[in-house]
PDB file of N, CA and C in Angstrom:
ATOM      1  N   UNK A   1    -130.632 172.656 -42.169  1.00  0.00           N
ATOM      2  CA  UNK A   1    -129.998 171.578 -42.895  1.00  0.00           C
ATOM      3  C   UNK A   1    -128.600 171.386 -42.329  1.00  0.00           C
ATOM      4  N   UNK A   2    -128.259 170.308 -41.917  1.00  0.00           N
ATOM      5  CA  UNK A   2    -126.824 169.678 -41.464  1.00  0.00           C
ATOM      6  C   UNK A   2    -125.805 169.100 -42.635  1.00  0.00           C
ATOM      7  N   UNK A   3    -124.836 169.546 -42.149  1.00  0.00           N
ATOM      8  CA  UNK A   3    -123.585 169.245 -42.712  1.00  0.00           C
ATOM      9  C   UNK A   3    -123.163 167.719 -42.002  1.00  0.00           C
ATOM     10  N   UNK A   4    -123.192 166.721 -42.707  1.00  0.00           N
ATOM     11  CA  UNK A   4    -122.752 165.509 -42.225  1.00  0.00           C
ATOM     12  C   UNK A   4    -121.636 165.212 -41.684  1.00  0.00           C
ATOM     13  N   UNK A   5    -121.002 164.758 -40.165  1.00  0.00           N
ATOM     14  CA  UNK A   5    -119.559 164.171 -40.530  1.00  0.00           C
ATOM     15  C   UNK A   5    -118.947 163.075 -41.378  1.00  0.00           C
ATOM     16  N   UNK A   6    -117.913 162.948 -41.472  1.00  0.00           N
ATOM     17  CA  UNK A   6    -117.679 162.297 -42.638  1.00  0.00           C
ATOM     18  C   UNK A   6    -118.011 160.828 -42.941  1.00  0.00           C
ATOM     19  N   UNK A   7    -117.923 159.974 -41.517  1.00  0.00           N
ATOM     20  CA  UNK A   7    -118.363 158.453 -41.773  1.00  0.00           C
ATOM     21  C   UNK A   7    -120.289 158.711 -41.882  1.00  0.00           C
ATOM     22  N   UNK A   8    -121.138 159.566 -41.751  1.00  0.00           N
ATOM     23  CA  UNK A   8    -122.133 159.574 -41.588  1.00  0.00           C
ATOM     24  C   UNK A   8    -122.118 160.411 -43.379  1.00  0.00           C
ATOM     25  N   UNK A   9    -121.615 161.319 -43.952  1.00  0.00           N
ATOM     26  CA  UNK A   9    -121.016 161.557 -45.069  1.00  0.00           C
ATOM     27  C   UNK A   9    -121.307 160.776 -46.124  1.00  0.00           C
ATOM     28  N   UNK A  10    -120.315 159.464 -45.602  1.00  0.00           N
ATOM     29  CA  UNK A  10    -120.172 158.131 -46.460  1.00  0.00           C
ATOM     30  C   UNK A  10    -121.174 157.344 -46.792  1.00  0.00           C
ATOM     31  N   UNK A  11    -122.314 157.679 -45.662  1.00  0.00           N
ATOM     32  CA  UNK A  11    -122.826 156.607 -45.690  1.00  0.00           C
ATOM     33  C   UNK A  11    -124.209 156.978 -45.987  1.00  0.00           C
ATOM     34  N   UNK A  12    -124.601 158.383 -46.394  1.00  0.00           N
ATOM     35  CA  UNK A  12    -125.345 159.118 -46.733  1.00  0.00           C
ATOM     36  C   UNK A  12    -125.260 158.914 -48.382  1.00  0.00           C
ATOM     37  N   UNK A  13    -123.741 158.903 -48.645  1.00  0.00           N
ATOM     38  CA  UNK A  13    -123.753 158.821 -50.507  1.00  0.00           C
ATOM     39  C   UNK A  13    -124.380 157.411 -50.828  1.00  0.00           C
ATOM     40  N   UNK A  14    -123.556 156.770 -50.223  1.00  0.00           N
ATOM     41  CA  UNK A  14    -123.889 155.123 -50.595  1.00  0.00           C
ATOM     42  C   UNK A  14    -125.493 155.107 -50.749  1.00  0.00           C
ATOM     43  N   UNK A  15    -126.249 155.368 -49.583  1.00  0.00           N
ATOM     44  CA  UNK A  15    -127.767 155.367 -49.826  1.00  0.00           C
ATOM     45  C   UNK A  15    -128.540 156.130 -50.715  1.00  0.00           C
ATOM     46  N   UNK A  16    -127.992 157.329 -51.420  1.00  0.00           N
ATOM     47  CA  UNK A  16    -127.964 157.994 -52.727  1.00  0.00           C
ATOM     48  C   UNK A  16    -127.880 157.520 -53.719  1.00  0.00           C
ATOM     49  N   UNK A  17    -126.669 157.213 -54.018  1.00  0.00           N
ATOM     50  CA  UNK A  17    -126.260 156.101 -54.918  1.00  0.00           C
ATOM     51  C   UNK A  17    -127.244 154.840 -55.297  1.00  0.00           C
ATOM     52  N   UNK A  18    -127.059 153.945 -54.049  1.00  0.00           N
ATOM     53  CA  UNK A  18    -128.530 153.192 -54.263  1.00  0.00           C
ATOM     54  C   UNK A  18    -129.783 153.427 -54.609  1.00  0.00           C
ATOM     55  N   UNK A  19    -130.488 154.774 -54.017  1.00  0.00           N
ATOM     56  CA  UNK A  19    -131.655 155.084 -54.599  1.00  0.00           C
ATOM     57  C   UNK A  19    -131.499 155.671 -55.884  1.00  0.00           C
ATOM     58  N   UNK A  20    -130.390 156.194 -56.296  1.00  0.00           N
ATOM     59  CA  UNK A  20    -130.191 156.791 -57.835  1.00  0.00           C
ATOM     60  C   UNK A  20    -130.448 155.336 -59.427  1.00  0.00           C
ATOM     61  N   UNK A  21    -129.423 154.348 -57.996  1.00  0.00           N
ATOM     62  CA  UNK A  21    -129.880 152.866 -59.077  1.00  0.00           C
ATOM     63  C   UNK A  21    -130.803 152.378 -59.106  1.00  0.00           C
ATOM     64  N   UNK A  22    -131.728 152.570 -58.165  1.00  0.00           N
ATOM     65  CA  UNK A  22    -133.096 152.234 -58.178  1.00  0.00           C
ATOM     66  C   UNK A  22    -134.167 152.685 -58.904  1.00  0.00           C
ATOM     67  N   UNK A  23    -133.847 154.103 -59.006  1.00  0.00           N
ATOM     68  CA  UNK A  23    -134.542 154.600 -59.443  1.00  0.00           C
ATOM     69  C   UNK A  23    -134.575 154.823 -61.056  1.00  0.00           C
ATOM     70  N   UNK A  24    -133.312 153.912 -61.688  1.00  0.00           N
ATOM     71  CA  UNK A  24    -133.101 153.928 -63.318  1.00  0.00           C
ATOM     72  C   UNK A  24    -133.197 152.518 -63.396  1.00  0.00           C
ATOM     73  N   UNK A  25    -133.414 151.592 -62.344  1.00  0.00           N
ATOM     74  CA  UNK A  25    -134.138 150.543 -63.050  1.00  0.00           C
ATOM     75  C   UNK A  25    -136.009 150.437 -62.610  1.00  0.00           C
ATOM     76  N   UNK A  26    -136.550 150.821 -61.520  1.00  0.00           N
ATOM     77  CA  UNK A  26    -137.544 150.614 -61.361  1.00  0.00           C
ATOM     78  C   UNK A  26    -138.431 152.080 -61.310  1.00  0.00           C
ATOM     79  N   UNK A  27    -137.830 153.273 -61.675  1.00  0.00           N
ATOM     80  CA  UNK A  27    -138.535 154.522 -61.404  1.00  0.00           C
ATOM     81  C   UNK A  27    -139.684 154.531 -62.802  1.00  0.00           C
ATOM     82  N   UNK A  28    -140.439 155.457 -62.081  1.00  0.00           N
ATOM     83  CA  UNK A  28    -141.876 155.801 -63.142  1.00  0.00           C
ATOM     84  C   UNK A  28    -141.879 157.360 -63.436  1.00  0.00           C
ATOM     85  N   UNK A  29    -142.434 158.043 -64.090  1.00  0.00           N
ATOM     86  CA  UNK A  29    -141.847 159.728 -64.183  1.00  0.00           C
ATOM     87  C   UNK A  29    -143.748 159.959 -63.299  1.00  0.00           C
ATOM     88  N   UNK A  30    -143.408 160.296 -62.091  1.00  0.00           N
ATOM     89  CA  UNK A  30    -144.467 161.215 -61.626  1.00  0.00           C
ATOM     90  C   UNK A  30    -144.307 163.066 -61.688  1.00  0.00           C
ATOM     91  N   UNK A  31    -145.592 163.690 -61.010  1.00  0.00           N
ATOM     92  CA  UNK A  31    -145.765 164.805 -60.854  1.00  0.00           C
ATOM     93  C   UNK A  31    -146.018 165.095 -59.339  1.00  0.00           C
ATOM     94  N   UNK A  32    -145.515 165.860 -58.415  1.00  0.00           N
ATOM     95  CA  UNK A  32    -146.468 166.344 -57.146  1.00  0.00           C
ATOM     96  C   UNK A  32    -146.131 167.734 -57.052  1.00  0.00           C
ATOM     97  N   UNK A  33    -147.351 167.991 -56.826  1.00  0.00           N
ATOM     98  CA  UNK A  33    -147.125 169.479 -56.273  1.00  0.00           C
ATOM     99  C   UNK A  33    -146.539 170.378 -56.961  1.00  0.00           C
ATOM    100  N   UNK A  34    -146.758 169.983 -58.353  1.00  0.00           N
ATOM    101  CA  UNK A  34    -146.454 170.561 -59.833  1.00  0.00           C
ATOM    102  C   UNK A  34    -144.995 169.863 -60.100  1.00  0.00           C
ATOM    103  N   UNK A  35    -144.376 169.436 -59.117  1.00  0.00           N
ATOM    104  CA  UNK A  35    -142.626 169.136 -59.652  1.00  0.00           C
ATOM    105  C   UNK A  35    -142.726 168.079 -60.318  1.00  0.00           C
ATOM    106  N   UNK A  36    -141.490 167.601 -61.313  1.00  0.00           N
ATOM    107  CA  UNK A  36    -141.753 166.821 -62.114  1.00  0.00           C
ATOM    108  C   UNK A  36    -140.277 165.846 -61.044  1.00  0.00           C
ATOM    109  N   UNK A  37    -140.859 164.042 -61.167  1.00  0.00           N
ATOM    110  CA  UNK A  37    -139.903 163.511 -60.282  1.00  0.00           C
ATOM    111  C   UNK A  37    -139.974 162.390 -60.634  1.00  0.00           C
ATOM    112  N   UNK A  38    -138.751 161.297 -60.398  1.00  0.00           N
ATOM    113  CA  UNK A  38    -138.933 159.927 -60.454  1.00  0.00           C
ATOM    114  C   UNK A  38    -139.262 159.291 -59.502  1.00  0.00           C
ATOM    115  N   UNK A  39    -140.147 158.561 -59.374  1.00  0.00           N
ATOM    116  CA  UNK A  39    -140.825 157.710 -57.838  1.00  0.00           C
ATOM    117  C   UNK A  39    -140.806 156.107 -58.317  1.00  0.00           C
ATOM    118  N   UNK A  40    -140.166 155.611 -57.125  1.00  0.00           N
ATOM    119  CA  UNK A  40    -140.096 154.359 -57.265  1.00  0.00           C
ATOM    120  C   UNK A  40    -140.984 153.844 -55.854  1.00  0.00           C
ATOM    121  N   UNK A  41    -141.326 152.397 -56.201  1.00  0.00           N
ATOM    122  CA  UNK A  41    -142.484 151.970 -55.110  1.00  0.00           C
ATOM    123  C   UNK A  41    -141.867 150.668 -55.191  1.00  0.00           C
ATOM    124  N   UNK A  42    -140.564 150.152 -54.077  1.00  0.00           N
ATOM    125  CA  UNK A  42    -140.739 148.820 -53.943  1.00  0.00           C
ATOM    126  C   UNK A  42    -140.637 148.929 -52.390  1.00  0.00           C
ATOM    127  N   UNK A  43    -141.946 147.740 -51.958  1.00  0.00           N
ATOM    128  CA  UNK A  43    -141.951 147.716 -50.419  1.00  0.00           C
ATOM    129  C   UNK A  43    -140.865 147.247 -49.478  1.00  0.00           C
ATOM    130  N   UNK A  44    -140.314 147.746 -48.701  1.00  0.00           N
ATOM    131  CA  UNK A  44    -141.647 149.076 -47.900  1.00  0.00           C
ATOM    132  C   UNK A  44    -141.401 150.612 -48.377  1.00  0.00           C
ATOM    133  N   UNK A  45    -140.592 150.740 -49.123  1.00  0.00           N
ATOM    134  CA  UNK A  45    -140.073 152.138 -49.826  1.00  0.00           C
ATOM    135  C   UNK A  45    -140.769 152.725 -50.694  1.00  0.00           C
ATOM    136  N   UNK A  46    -140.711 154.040 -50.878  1.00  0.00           N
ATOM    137  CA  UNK A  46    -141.276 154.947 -51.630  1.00  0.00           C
ATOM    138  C   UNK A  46    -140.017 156.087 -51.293  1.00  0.00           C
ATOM    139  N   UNK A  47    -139.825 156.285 -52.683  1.00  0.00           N
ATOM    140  CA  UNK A  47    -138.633 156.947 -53.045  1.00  0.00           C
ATOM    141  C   UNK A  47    -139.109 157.919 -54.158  1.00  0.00           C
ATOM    142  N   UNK A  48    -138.314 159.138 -54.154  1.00  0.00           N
ATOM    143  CA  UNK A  48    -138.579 160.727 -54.519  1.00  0.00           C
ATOM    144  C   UNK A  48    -137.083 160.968 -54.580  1.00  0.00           C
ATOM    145  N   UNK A  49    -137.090 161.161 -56.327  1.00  0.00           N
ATOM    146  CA  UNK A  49    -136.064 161.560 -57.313  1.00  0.00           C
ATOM    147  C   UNK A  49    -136.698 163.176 -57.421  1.00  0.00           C
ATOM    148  N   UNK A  50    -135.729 164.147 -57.306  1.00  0.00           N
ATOM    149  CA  UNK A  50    -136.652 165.154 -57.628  1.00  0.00           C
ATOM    150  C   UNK A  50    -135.413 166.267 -58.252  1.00  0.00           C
ATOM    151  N   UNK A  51    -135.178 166.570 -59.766  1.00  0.00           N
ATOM    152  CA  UNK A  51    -133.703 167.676 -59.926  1.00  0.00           C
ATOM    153  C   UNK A  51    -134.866 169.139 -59.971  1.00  0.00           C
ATOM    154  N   UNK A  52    -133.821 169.947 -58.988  1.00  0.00           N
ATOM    155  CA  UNK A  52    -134.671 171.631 -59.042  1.00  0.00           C
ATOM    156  C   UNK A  52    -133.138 172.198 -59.044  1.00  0.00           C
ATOM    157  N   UNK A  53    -133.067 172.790 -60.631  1.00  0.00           N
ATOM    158  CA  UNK A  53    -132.648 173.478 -61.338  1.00  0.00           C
ATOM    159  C   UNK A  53    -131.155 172.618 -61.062  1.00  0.00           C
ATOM    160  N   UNK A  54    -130.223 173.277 -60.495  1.00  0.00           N
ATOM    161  CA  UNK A  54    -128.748 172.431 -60.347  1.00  0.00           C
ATOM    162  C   UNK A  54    -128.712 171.617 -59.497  1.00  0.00           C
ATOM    163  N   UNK A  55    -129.047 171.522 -58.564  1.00  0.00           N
ATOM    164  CA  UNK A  55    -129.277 170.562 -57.288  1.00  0.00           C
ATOM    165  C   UNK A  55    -130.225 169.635 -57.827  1.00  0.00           C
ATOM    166  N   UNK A  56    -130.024 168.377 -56.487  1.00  0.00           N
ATOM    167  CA  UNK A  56    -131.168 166.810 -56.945  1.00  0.00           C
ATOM    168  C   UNK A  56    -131.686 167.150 -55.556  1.00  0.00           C
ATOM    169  N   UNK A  57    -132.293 166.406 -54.892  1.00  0.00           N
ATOM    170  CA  UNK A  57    -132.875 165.752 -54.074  1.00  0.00           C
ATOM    171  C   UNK A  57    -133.644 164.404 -53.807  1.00  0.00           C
ATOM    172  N   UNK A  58    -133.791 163.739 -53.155  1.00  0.00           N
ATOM    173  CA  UNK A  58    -134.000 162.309 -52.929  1.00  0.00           C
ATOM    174  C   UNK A  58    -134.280 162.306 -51.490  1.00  0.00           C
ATOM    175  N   UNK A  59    -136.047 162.074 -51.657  1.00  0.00           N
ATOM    176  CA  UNK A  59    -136.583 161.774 -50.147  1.00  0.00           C
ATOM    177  C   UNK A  59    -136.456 159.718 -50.505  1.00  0.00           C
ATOM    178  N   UNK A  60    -136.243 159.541 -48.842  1.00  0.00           N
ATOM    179  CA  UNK A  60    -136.604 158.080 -49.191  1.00  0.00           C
ATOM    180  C   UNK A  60    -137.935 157.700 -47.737  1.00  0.00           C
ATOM    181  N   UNK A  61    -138.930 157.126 -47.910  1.00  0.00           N
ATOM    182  CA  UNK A  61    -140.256 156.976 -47.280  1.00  0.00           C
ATOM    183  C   UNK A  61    -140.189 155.412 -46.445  1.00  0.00           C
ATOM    184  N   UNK A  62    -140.403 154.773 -45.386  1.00  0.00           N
ATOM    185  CA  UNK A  62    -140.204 153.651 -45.121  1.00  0.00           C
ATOM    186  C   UNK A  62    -141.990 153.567 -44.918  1.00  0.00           C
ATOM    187  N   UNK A  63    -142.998 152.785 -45.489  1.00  0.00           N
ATOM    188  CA  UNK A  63    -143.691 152.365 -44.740  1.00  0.00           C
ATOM    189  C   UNK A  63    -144.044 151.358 -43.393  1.00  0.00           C
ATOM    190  N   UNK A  64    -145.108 151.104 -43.037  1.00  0.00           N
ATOM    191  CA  UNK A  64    -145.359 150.000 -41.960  1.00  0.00           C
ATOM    192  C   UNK A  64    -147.080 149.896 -41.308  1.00  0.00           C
ATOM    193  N   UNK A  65    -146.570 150.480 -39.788  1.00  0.00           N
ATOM    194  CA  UNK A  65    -147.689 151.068 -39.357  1.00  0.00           C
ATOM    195  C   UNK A  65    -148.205 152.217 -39.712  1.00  0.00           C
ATOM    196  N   UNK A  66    -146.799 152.875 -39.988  1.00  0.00           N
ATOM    197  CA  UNK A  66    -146.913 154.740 -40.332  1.00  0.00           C
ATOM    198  C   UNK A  66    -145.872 154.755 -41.165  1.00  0.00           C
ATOM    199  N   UNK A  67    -146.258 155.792 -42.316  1.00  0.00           N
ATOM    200  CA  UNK A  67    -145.563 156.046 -43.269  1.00  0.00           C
ATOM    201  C   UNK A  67    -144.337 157.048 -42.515  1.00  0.00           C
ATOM    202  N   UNK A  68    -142.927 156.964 -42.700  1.00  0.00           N
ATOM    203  CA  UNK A  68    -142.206 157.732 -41.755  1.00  0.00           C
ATOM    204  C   UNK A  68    -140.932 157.948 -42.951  1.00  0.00           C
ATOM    205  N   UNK A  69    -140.626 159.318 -43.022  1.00  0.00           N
ATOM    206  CA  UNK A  69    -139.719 160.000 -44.167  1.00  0.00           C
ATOM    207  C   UNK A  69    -138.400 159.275 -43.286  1.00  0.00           C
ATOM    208  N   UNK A  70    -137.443 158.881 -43.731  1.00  0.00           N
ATOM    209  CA  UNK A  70    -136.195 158.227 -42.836  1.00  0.00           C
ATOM    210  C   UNK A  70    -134.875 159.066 -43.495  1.00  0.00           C
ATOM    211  N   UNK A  71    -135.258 159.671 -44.828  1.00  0.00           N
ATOM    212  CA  UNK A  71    -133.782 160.161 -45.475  1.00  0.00           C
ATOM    213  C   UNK A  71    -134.452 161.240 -46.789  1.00  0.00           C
ATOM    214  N   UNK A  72    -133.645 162.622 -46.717  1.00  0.00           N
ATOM    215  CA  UNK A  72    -133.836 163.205 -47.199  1.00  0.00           C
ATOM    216  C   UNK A  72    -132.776 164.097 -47.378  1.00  0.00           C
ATOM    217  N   UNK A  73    -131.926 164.022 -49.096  1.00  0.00           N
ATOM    218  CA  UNK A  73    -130.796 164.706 -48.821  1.00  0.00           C
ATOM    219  C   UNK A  73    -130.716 165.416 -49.953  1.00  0.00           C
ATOM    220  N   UNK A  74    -129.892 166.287 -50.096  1.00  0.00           N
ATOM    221  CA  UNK A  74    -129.931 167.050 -51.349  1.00  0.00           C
ATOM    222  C   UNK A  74    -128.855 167.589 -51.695  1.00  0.00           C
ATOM    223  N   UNK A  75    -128.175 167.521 -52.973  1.00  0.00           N
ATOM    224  CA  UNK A  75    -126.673 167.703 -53.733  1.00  0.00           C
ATOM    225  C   UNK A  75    -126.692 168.333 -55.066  1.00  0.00           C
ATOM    226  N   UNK A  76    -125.395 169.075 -55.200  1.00  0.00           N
ATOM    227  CA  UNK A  76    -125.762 169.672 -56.451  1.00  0.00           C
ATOM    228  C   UNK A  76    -124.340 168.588 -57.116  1.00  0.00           C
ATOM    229  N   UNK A  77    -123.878 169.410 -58.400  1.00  0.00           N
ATOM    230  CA  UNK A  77    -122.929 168.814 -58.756  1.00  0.00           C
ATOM    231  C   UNK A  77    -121.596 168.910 -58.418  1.00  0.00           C
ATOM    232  N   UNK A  78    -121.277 170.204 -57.679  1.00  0.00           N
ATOM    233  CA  UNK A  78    -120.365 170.168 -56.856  1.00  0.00           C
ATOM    234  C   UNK A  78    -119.492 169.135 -56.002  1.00  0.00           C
ATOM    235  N   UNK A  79    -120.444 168.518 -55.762  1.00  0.00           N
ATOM    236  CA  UNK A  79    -120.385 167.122 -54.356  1.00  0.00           C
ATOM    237  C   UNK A  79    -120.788 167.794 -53.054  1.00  0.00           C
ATOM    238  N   UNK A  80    -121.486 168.760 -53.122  1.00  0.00           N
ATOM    239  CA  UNK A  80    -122.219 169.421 -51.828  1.00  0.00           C
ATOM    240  C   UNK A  80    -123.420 168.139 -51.587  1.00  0.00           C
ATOM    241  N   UNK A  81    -123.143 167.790 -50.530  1.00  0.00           N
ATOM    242  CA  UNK A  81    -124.336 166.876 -49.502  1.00  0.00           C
ATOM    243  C   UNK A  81    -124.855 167.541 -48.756  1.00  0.00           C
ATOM    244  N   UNK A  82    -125.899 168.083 -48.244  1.00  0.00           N
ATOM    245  CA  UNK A  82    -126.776 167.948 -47.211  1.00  0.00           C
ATOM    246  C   UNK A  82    -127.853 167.175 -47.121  1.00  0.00           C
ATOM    247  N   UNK A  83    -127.632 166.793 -46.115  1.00  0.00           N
ATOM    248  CA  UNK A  83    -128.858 165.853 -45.092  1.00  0.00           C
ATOM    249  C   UNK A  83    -129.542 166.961 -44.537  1.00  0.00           C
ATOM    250  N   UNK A  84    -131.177 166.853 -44.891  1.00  0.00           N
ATOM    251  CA  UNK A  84    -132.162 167.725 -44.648  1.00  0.00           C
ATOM    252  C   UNK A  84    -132.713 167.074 -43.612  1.00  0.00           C
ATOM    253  N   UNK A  85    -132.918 165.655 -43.633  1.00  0.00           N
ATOM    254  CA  UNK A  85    -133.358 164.973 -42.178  1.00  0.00           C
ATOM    255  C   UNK A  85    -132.414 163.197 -43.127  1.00  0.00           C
ATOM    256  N   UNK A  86    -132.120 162.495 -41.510  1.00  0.00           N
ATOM    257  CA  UNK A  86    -131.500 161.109 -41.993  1.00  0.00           C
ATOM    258  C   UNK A  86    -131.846 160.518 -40.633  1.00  0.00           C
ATOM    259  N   UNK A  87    -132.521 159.538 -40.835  1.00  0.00           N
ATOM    260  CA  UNK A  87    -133.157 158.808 -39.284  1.00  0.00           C
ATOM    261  C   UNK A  87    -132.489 157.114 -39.952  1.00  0.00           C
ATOM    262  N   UNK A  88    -131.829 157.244 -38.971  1.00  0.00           N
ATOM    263  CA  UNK A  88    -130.797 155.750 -38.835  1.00  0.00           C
ATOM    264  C   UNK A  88    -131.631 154.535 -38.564  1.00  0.00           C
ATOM    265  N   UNK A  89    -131.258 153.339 -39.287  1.00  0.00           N
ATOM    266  CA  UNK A  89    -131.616 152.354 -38.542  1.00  0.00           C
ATOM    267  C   UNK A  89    -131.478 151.358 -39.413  1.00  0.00           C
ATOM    268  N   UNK A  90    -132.987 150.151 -39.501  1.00  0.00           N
ATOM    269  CA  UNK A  90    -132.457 149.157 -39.715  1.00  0.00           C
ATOM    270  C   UNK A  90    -132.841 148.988 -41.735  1.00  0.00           C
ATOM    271  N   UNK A  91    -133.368 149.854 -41.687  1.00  0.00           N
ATOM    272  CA  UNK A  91    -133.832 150.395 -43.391  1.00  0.00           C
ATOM    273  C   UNK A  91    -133.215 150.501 -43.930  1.00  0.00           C
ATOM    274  N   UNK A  92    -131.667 151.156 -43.593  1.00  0.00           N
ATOM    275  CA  UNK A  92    -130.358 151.295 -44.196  1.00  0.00           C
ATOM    276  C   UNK A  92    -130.080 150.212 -45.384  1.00  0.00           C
ATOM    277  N   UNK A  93    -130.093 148.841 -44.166  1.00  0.00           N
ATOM    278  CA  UNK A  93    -129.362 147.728 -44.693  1.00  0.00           C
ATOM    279  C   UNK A  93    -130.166 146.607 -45.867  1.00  0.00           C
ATOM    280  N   UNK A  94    -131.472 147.268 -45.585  1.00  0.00           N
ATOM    281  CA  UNK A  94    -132.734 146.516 -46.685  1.00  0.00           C
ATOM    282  C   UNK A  94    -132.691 147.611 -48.051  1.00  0.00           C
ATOM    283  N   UNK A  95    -132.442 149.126 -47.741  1.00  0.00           N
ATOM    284  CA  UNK A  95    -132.454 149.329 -48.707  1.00  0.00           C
ATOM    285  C   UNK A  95    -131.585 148.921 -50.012  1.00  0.00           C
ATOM    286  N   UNK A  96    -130.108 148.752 -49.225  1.00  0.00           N
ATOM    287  CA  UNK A  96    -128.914 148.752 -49.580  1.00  0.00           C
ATOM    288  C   UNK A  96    -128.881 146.967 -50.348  1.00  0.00           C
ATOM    289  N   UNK A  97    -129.857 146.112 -50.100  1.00  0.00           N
ATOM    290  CA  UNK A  97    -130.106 144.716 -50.380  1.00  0.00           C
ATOM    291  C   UNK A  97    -130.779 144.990 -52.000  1.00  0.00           C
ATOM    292  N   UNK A  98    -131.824 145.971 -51.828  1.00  0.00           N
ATOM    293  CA  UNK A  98    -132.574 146.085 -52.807  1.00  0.00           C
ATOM    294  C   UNK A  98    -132.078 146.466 -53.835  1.00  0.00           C
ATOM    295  N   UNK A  99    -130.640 147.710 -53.868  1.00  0.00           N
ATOM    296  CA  UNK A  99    -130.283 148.028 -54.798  1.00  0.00           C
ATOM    297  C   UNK A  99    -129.118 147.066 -55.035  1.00  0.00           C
ATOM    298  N   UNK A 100    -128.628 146.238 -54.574  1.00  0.00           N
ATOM    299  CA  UNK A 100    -127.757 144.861 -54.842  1.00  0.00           C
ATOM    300  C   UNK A 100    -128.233 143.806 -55.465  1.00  0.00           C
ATOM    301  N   UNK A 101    -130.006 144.190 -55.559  1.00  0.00           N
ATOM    302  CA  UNK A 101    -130.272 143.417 -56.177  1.00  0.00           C
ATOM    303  C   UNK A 101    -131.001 141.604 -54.930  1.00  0.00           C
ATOM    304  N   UNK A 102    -130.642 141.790 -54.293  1.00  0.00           N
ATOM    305  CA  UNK A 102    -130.892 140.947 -53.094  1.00  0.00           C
ATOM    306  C   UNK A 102    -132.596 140.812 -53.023  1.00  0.00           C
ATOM    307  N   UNK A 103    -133.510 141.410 -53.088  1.00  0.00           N
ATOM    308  CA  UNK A 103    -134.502 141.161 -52.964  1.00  0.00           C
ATOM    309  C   UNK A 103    -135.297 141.713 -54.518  1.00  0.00           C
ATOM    310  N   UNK A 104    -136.296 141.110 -54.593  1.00  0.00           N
ATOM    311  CA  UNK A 104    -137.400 141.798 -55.929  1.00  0.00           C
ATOM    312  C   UNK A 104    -138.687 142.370 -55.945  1.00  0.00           C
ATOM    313  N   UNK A 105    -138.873 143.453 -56.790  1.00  0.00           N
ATOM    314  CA  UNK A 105    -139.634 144.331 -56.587  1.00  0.00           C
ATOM    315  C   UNK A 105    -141.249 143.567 -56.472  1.00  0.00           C
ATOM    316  N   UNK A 106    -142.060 144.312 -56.087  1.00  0.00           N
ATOM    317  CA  UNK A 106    -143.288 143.489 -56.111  1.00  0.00           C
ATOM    318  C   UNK A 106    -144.125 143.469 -57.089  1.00  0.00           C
TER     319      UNK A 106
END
């Protein structure tokens, strides 16, 4: 697990943040793999709210051709960030639409 630098840091919360708002207006309470989690499904995303014990975590899923994990980070309350994996690109800026409200769920 990597320690972010700081503009990559920044920009790791922001997409947190967004999936945290996403996930208290459009999340459903699932189960996997016994954990109990909030999953939200607006395309092309699939998003994984998941608190284990003090720490959160938040996978975020891009579909397409292939389902491909793009962000996966995990924080306690501290303000400890780690990025467990964060694959850059152009998902960033759609996700970041969705939780602005810019596009609607399906």
């Amino acid at each position: 697990m990597a320690k972010l630098p700081t503009e990559q840091r920044r920009q790791a919360r922001e997409l947190r943040d967004a999936c945290m708002l996403l996930a208290a207006r459009h999340g459903f309470a699932a189960q996997r793999d016994g954990a109990h989690r909030t999953e939200v499904v607006l395309d092309p995303f699939r998003i994984w709210l998941t608190p284990s014990g003090g720490r959160r975590e938040v996978e975020v899923w891009c579909t397409g051709a292939a389902t491909i994990k793009v962000l996966d980070l995990r924080w306690s309350g501290d303000g400890d960030l780690t990025a467990v994996s964060f694959h850059r690109g152009a998902w960033e800026h759609e996700l970041l639409a969705l939780a602005r409200g810019g596009a609607s769920p399906p």
